[in-house]
Protein backbone atom coordinates (compact mmCIF):
# COMPACT_ATOMS: atom_id res chain seq x y z
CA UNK A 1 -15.96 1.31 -2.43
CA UNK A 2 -18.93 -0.07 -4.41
CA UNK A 3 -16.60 0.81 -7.79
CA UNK A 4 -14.05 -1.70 -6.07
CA UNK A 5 -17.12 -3.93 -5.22
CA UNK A 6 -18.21 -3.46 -9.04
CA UNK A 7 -15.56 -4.41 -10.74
CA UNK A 8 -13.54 -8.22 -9.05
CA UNK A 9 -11.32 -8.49 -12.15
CA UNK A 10 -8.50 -6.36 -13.95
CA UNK A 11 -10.94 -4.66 -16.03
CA UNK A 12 -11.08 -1.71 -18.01
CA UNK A 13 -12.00 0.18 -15.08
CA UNK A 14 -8.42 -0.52 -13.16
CA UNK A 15 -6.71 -0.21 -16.60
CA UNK A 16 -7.60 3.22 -16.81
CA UNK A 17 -6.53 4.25 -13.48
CA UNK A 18 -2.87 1.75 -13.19
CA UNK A 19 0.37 2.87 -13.55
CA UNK A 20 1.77 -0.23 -14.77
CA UNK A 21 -0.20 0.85 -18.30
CA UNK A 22 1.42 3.59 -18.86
CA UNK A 23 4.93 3.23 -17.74
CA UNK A 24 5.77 4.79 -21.47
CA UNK A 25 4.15 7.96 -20.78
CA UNK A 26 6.66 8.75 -17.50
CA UNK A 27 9.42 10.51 -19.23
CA UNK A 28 11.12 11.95 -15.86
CA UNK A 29 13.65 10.14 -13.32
CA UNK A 30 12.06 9.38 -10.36
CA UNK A 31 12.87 7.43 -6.76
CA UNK A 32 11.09 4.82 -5.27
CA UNK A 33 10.89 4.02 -1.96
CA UNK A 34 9.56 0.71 -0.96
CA UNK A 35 9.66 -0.83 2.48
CA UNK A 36 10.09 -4.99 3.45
CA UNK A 37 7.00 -4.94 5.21
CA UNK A 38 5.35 -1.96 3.72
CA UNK A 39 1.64 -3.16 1.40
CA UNK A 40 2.64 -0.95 -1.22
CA UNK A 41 6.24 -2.86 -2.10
CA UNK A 42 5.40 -4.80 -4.83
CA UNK A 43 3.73 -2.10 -6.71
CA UNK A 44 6.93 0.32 -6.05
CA UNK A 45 9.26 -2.43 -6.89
CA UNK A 46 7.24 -2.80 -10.17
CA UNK A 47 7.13 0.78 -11.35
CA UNK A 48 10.93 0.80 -10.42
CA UNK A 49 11.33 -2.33 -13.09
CA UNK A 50 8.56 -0.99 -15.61
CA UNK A 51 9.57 2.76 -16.09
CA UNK A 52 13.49 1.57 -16.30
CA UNK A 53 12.52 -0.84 -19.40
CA UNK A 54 9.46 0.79 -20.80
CA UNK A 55 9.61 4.57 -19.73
CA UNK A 56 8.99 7.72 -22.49
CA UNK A 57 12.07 8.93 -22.58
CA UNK A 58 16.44 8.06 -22.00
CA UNK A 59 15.86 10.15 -19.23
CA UNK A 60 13.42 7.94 -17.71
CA UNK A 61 14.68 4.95 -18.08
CA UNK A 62 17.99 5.81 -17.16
CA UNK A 63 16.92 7.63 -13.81
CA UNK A 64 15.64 5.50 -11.79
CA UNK A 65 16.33 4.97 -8.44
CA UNK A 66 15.23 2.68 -5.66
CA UNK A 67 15.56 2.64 -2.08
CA UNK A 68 14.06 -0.15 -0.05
CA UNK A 69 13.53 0.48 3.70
CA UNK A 70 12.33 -1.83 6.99
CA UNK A 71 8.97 0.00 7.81
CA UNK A 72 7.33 1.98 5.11
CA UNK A 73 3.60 2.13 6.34
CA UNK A 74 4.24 -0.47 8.82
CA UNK A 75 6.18 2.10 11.19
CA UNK A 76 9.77 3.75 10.80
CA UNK A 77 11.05 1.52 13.29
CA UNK A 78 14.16 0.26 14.46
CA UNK A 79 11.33 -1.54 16.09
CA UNK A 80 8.63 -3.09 13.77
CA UNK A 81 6.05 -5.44 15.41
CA UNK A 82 8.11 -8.02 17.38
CA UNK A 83 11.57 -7.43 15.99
CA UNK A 84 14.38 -5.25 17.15
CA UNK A 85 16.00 -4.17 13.29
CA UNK A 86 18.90 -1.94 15.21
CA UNK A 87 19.93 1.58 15.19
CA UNK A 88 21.29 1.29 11.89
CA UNK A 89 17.82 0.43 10.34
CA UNK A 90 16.45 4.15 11.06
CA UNK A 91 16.85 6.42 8.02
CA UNK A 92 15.92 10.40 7.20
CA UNK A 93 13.86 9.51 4.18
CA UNK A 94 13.02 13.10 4.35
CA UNK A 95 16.49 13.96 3.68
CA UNK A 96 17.14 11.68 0.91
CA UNK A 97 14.24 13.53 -0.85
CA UNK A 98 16.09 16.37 -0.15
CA UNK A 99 19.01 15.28 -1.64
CA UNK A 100 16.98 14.01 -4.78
CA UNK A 101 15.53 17.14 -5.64
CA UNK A 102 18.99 19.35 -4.85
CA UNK A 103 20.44 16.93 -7.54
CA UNK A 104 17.48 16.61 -10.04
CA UNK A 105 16.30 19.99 -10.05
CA UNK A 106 19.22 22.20 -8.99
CA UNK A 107 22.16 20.17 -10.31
CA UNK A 108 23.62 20.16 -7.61
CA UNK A 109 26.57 18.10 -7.35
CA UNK A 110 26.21 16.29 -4.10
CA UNK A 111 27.30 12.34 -4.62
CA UNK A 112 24.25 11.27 -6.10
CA UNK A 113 25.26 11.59 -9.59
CA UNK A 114 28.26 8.23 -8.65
CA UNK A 115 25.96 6.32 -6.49
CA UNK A 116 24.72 3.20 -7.48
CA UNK A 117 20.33 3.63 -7.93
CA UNK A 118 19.13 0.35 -5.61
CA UNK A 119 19.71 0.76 -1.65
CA UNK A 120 18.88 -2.09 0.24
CA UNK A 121 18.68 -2.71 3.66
CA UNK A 122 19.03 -6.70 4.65
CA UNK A 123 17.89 -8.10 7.20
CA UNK A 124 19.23 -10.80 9.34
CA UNK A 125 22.39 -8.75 9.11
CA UNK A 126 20.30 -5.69 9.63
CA UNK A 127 23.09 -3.80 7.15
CA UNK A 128 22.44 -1.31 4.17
CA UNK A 129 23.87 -2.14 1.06
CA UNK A 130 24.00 -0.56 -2.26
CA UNK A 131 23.39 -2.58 -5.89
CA UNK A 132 23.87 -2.06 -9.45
CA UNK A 133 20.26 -2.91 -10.01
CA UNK A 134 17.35 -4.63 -9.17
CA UNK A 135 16.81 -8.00 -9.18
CA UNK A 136 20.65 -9.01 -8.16
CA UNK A 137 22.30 -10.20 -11.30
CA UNK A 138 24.11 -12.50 -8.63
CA UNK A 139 21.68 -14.35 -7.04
CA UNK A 140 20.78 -18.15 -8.02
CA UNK A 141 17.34 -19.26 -8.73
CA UNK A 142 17.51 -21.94 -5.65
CA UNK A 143 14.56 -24.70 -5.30
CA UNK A 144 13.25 -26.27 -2.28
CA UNK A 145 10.89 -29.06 -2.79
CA UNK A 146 7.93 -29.54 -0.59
CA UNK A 147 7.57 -32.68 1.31
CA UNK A 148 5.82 -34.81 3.83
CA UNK A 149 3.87 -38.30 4.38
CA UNK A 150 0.78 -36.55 4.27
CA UNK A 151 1.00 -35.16 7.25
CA UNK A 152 2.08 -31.43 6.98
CA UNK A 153 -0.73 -29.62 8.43
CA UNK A 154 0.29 -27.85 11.87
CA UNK A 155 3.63 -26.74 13.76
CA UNK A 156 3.65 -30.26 15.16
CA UNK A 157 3.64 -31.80 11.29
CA UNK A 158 6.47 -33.96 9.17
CA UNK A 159 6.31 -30.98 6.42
CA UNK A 160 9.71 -30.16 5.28
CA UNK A 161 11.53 -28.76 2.40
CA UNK A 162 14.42 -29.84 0.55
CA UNK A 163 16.58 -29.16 -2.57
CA UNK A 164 15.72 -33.04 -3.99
CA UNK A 165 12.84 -33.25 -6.22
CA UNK A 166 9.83 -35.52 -4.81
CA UNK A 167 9.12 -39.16 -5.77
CA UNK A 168 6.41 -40.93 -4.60
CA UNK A 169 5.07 -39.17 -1.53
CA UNK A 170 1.09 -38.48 0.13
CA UNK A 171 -0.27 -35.44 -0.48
CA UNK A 172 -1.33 -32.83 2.09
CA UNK A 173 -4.64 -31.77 2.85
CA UNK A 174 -6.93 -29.71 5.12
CA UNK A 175 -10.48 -28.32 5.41
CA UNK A 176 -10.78 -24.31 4.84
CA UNK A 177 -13.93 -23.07 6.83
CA UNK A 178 -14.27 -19.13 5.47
CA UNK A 179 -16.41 -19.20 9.04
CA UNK A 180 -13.26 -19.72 10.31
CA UNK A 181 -9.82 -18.30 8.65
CA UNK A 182 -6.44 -18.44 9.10
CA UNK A 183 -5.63 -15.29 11.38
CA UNK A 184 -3.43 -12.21 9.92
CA UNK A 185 -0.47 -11.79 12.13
CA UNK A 186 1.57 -8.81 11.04
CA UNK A 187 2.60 -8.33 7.77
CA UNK A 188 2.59 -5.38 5.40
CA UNK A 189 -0.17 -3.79 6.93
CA UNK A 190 -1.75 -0.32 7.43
CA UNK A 191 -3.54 2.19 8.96
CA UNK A 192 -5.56 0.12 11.90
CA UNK A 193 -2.80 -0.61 14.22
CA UNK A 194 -4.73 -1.18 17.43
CA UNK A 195 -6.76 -3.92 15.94
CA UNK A 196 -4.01 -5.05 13.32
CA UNK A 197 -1.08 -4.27 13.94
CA UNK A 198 1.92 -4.43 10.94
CA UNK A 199 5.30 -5.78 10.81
CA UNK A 200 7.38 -8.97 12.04
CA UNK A 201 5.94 -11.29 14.54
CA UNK A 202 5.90 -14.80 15.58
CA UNK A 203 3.79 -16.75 13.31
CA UNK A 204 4.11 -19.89 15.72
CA UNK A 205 0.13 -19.39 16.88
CA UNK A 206 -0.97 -19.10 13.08
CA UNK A 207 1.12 -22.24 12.68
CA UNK A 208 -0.67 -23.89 15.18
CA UNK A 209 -3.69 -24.44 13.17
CA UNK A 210 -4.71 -27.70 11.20
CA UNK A 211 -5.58 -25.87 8.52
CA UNK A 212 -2.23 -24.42 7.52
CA UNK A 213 0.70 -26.79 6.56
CA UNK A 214 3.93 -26.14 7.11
CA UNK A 215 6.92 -26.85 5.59
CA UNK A 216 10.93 -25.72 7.14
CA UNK A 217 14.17 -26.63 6.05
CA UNK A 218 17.18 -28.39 8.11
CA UNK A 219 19.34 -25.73 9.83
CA UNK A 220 21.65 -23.65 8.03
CA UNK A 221 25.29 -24.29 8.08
CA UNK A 222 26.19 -21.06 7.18
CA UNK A 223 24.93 -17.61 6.83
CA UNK A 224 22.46 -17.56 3.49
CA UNK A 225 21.10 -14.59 2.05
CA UNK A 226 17.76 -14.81 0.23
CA UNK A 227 17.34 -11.12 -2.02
CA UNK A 228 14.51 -11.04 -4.81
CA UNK A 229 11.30 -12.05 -5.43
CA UNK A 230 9.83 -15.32 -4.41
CA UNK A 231 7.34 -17.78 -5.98
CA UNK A 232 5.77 -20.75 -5.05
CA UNK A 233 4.96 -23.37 -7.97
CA UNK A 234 1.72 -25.78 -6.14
CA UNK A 235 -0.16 -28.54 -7.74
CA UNK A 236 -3.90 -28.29 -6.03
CA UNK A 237 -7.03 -29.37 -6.07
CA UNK A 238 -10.35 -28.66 -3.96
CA UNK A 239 -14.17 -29.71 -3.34
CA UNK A 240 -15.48 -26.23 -3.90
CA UNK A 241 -15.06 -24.62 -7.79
CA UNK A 242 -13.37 -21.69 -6.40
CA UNK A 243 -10.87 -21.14 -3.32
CA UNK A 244 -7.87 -19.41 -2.14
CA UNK A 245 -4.07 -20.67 -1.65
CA UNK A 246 -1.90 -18.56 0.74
CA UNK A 247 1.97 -18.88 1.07
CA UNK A 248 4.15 -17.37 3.82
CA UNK A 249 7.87 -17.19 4.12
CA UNK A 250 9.27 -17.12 7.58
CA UNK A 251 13.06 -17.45 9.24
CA UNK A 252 13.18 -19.64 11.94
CA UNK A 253 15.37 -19.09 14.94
CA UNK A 254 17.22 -21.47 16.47
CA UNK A 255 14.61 -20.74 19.99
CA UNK A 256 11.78 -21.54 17.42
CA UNK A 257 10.56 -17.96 16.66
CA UNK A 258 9.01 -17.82 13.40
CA UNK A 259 9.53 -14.14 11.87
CA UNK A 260 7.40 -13.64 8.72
CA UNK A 261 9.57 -11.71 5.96
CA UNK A 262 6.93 -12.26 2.65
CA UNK A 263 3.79 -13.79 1.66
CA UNK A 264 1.12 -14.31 -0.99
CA UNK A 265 -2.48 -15.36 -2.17
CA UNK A 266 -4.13 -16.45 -5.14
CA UNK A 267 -7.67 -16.36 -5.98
CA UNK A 268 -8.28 -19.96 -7.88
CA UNK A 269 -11.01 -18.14 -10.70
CA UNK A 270 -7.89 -16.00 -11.42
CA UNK A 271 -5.48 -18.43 -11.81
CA UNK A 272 -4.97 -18.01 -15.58
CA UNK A 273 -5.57 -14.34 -15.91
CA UNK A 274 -6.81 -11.69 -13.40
CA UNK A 275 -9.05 -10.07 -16.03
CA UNK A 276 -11.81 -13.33 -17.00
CA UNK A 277 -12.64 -15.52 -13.91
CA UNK A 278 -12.28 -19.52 -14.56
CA UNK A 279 -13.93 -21.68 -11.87
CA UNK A 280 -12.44 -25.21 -11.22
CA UNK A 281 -13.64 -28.20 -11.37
CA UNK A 282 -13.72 -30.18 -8.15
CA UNK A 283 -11.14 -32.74 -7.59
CA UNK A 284 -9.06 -31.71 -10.22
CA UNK A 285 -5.21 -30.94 -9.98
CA UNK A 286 -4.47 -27.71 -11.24
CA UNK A 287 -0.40 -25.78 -10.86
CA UNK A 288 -0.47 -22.36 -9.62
CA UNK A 289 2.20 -20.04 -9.47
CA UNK A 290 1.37 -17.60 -6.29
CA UNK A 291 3.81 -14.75 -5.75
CA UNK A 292 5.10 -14.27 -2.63
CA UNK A 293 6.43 -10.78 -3.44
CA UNK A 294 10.16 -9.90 -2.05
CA UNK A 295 12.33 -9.99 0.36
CA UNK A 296 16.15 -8.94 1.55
CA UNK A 297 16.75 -11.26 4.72
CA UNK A 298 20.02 -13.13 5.95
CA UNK A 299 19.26 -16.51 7.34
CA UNK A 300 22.25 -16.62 9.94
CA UNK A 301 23.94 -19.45 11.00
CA UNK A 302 21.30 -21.96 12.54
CA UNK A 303 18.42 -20.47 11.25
CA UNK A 304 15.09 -22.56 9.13
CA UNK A 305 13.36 -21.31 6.45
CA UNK A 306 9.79 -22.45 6.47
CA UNK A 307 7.18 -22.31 4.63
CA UNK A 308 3.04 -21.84 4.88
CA UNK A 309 0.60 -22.67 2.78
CA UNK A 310 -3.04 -22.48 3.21
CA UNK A 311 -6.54 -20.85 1.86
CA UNK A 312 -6.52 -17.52 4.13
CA UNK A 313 -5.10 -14.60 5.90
CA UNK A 314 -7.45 -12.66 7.25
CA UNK A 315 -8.47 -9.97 7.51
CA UNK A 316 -5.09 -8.39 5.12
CA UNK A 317 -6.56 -10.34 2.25
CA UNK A 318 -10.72 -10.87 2.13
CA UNK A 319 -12.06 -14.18 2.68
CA UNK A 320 -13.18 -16.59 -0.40
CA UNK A 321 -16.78 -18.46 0.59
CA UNK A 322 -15.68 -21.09 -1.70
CA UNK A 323 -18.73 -20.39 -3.91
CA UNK A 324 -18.25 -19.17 -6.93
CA UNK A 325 -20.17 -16.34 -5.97
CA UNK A 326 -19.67 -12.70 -6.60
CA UNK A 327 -17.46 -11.99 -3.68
CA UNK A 328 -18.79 -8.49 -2.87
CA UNK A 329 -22.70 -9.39 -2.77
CA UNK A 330 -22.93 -13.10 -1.71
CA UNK A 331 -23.36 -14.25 1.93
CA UNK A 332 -23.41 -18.19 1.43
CA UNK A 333 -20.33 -20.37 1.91
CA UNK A 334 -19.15 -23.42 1.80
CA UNK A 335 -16.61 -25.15 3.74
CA UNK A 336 -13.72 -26.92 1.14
CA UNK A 337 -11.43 -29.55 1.42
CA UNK A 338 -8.32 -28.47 -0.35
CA UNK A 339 -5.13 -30.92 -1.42
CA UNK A 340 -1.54 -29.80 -2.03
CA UNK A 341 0.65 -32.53 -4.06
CA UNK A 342 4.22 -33.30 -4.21
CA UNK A 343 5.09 -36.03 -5.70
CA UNK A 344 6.92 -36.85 -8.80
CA UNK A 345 3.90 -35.75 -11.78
CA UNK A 346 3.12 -32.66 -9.20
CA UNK A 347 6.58 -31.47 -7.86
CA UNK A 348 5.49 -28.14 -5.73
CA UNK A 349 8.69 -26.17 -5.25
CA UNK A 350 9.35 -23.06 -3.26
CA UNK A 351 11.68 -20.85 -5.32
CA UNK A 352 13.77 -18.13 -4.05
CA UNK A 353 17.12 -16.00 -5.55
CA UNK A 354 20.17 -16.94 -3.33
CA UNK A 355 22.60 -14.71 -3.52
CA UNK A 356 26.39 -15.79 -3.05
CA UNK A 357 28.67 -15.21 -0.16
C-alpha cells in the first residue's frame, strides 16, 4: 500500500511488475476471461489484443482465446445488481477450463480446435455469440455530439446527444466539491459488497445531482447494438490546476431506468502521459480523450443512450482535492468549477463501434 502510495505515475516501479511490457516474452496460448462488469476487463481485453500482436512465439499469437462473461468479480449472476441477465447468461467457466486444458495439453480433439477464439455474451438481447476476433471488424465508428444551452447538469437538464456536429452552443458547467463526490453506484466492483455493491443499477439518483451533466439520445427506432470500446473526446477547462473528468454510459428504458453498461476517469496531470504529471492552467481549454472501456449491449427498440460526465465516482475511483497535491499525503482541497464545451472550435463527441444488423 505505501509502494502504491509511493509511486502516482506509470513509473519504473509498475513497469517492472505489468504485463502489458512484456507481452513478447508469453510464448504459450492462453484464454482470457473477462466479464462486462468485472474491474479487471480492460486489462484482460488488453493482454487478449497485446499477446495476439506482440507475443514470443506463432504459438502465442495464434492461440489466443477470449471469452467475455456478465459477472466476473461482480457475481456469476443471472442476477447482477439490479438486472435480471436470464438463464442463458449463467455459464460453467469451470468447465470451459476444462475443456481448454483437455485440448491444449492432451490434444484432445473436442471442438475447440474449429471454434472461433472471442465468445461474447450481449446484452440487451442477453444472447451468446461467437466472433472471428476482437474488436468486430464490422462495427462502425458512430459519433454522437454533445449538446445543450448550457444547461446540462442534472436528470431534469436540456443535455442531449446527437449525430450533427455542434455550432454555436453554451457550454456546460458545474462546481466539483471533493467534500462532496459524485456517489459510486454499481459498476465493476469488488470484494466489499455490503457497503458497495457491483453490477447494473439505476443511475437515476447519481443523475440527480447538479454536479453531473447528462446527456441521452432520442429513442431508438430500431434495435442497435453497441460492441467495442468506447471513448469520449471533451474540450475542458477548470479553476483548480488539477481535476478529474468522469464519463458513464447508460441504456435508458423506455420506464426511465438508467442501467450503467461502461464508464471512465481521467486524472487532468495525466492527460498527456500517465508517467510525468502536467498541471493545468486555470481557465484554459484543454481536449481529453477518457476511455470508457467496453461494452456488448443491445439498445432495443425504444431504448436512450445517455451519457455522464462529471469530476467523480466515488469511492471505485479515489477522489482528486483539486490541488495539485500529492494525492496520497495531502489533506487540503479545493472546491473547482469545471466547464465542458461543445461548440463548433470544441466539438466533444461520444464515440462508440455500432455494429450492423
Amino acid at each position: 500500500y505505501r509502494d502504491w502510495l509511493a509511486h502516482p505515475a506509470y513509473d519504473d516501479y509498475w513497469k517492472q511488475l505489468s504485463i502489458e511490457e512484456h507481452f513478447s516474452k508469453i510464448q504459450v496460448p492462453a484464454l482470457h476471461v473477462a466479464a462486462w462488469y468485472d474491474l479487471f476487463q480492460e486489462g484482460t481485453l488488453r493482454n487478449y489484443l497485446g499477446i495476439k500482436a506482440h507475443g514470443g512465439s506463432e504459438a502465442a499469437r495464434n492461440g489466443q482465446r477470449l471469452l467475455v462473461i456478465v459477472g466476473g468479480h461482480a457475481g456469476p449472476g443471472p442476477v447482477i445488481g439490479e438486472v435480471d441477465f436470464g438463464k442463458d447468461s449463467l455459464f460453467s467457466e469451470s468447465a470451459l477450463i476444462l475443456r481448454w486444458y483437455d485440448y491444449l495439453l492432451k490434444g484432445i480433439n473436442n471442438g475447440m480446435a474449429t471454434e472461433k477464439p472471442v465468445k461474447l455474451f450481449v446484452m440487451g438481447k442477453n444472447i451468446w455469440r461467437e466472433e472471428s476476433g476482437w474488436p468486430l471488424e464490422r462495427a462502425h465508428e458512430t459519433r454522437y455530439y454533445l449538446h445543450s444551452t448550457g444547461k446540462a447538469n442534472n436528470l431534469r437538464g436540456d443535455g442531449s446527444l446527437g449525430p450533427e456536429a455542434p455550432a454555436s452552443e453554451t457550454a456546460d458547467q458545474y462546481g466539483y466539491d471533493p467534500a462532496d463526490p459524485a456517489p459510486t453506484r454499481g459498476g465493476p466492483l469488488c470484494c466489499d459488497e455490503a457497503h458497495q455493491p457491483p453490477g447494473a443499477f439505476d443511475q437515476r439518483p447519481v443523475e440527480n445531482r447538479e454536479d453531473v451533466l447528462v446527456y441521452t439520445t432520442p429513442a431508438f427506432e430500431q434495435d442497435t447494438e453497441v460492441t467495442g470500446s468506447i471513448s469520449l473526446e471533451i474540450y475542458v477547462s477548470s479553476s483548480a490546476v488539477d481535476t478529474d473528468f468522469t464519463g458513464k454510459v447508460v441504456d435508458v428504458g423506455p420506464q426511465g431506468f438508467a442501467r450503467n453498461l461502461t464508464e471512465g476517469i481521467l486524472r487532468a496531470r495525466y492527460r498527456t502521459s500517465r508517467e510525468e504529471a502536467e498541471l493545468m492552467n486555470p481557465g484554459e481549454v484543454y481536449k481529453l480523450t477518457i476511455n470508457l472501456w467496453s461494452t456488448s449491449n443491445v439498445f432495443l427498440t425504444g431504448h436512450r443512450l445517455r451519457l455522464e460526465v462529471s469530476s467523480s465516482n466515488f469511492p471505485r475511483f479515489d477522489r482528486n482535492l483539486n490541488t495539485g497535491d500529492d494525492q496520497g499525503h495531502s489533506a487540503r482541497m479545493v472546491k473547482a468549477t469545471n466547464v465542458v464545451y461543445h461548440d463548433r472550435e470544441h466539438p466533444s463527441v461520444l464515440i462508440v463501434p455500432v455494429v450492423p444488423r
